[in-house]
Protein backbone atom coordinates (compact mmCIF):
# COMPACT_ATOMS: atom_id res chain seq x y z
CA UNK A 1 90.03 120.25 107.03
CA UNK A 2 89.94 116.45 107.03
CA UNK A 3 86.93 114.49 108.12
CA UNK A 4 88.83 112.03 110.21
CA UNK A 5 92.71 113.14 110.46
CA UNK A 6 95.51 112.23 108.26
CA UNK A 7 98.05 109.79 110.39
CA UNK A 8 100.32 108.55 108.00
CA UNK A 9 102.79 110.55 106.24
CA UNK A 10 102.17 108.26 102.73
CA UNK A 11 98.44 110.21 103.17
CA UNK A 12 99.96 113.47 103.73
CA UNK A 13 102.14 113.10 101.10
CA UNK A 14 99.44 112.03 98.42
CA UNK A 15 97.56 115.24 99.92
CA UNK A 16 100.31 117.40 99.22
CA UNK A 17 100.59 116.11 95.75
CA UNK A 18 96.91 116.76 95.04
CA UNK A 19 97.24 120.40 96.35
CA UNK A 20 100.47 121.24 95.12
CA UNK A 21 98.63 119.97 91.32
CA UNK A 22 96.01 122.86 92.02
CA UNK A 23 98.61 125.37 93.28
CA UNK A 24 100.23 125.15 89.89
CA UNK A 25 97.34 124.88 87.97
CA UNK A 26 95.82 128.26 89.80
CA UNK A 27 99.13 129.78 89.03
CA UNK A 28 99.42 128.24 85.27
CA UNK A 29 95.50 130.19 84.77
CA UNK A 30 96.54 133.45 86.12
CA UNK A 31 99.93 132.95 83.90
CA UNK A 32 101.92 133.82 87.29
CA UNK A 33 105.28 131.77 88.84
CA UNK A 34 106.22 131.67 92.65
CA UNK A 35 109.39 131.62 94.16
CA UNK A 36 108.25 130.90 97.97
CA UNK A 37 106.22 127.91 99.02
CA UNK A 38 104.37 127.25 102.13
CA UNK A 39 103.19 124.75 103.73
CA UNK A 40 100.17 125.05 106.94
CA UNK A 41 99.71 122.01 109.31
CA UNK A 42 96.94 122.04 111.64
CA UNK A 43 97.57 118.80 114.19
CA UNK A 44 94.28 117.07 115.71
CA UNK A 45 94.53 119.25 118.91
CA UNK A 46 94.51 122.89 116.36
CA UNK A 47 97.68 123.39 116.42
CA UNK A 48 98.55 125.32 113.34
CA UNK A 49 102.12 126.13 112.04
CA UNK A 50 103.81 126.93 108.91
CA UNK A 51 106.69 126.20 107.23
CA UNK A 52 107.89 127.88 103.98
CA UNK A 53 111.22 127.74 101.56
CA UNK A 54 112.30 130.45 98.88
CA UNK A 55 113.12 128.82 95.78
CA UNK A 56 116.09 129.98 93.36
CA UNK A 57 113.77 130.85 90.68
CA UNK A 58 110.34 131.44 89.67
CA UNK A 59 108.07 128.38 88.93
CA UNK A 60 104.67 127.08 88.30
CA UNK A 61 105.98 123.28 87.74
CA UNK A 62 103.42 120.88 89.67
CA UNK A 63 106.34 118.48 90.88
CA UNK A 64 108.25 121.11 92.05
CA UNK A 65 105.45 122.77 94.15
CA UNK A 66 104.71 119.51 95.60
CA UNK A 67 107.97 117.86 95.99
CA UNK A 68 108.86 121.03 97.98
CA UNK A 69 105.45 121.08 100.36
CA UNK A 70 106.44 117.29 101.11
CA UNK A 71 110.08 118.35 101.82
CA UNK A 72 109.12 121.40 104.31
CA UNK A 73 106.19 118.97 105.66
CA UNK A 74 109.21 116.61 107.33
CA UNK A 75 110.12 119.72 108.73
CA UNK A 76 107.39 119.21 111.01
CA UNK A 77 106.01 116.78 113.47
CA UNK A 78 103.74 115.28 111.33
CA UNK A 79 103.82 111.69 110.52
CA UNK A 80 104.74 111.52 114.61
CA UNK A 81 100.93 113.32 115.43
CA UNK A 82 97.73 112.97 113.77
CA UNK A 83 96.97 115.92 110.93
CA UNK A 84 93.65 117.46 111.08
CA UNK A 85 94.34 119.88 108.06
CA UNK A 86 97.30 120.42 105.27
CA UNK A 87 97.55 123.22 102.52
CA UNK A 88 100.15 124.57 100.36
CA UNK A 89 100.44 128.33 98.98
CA UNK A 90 102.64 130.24 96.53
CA UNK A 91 103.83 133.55 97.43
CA UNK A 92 106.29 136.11 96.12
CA UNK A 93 104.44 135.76 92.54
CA UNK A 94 105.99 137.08 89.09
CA UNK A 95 104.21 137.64 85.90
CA UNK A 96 104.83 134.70 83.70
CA UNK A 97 104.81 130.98 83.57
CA UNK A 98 108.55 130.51 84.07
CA UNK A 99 109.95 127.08 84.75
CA UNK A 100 113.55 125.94 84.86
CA UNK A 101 115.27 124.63 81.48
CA UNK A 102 116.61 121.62 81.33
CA UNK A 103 120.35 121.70 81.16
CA UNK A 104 120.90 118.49 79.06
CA UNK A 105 117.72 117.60 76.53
């Protein structure tokens, strides 16, 4: 939770990037991937939803846990109302830091 809410989605977004770093990191520590992210919103009047998107593969990349929380975050009304809280969670884990491979190196 916030101490005064988030209203721009540019704060959100930098937000999302900060929490989907420790997502990762948790994961990276307890050598576990995800292949489902979620995303909770809490607006400034307690509404709470979430939003959440099964990923092809396992992974424990930072970018990609964040890229996706800020993808499934437009999938809400935020940026439009004021954000009291935002956090991002990994579920459906797997036993090993998997990541895609790069097709061309």
């Amino acid at each position: 939770t916030y101490a005064q809410d988030l209203r721009t989605i540019v704060q959100m977004d930098e937000q999302l990037e900060s929490l989907g770093q420790r997502v990762a990191a948790d994961l990276e520590k307890k050598k576990l991937s995800t292949c489902t992210v979620s995303v909770k919103v809490r607006y400034s009047d307690f509404t709470t939803l979430t939003r959440s998107f099964t990923l092809a593969g396992p992974t424990c990349d930072p970018d990609t846990i964040a890229n996706k929380a800020k993808i499934l975050l437009r999938r809400t009304e935020a940026g439009k109302r004021r954000v009291r809280l935002l956090g991002v969670s990994a579920s459906n884990l797997v036993h090993g830091n998997i990541s895609q491979l790069e097709l061309f190196t």
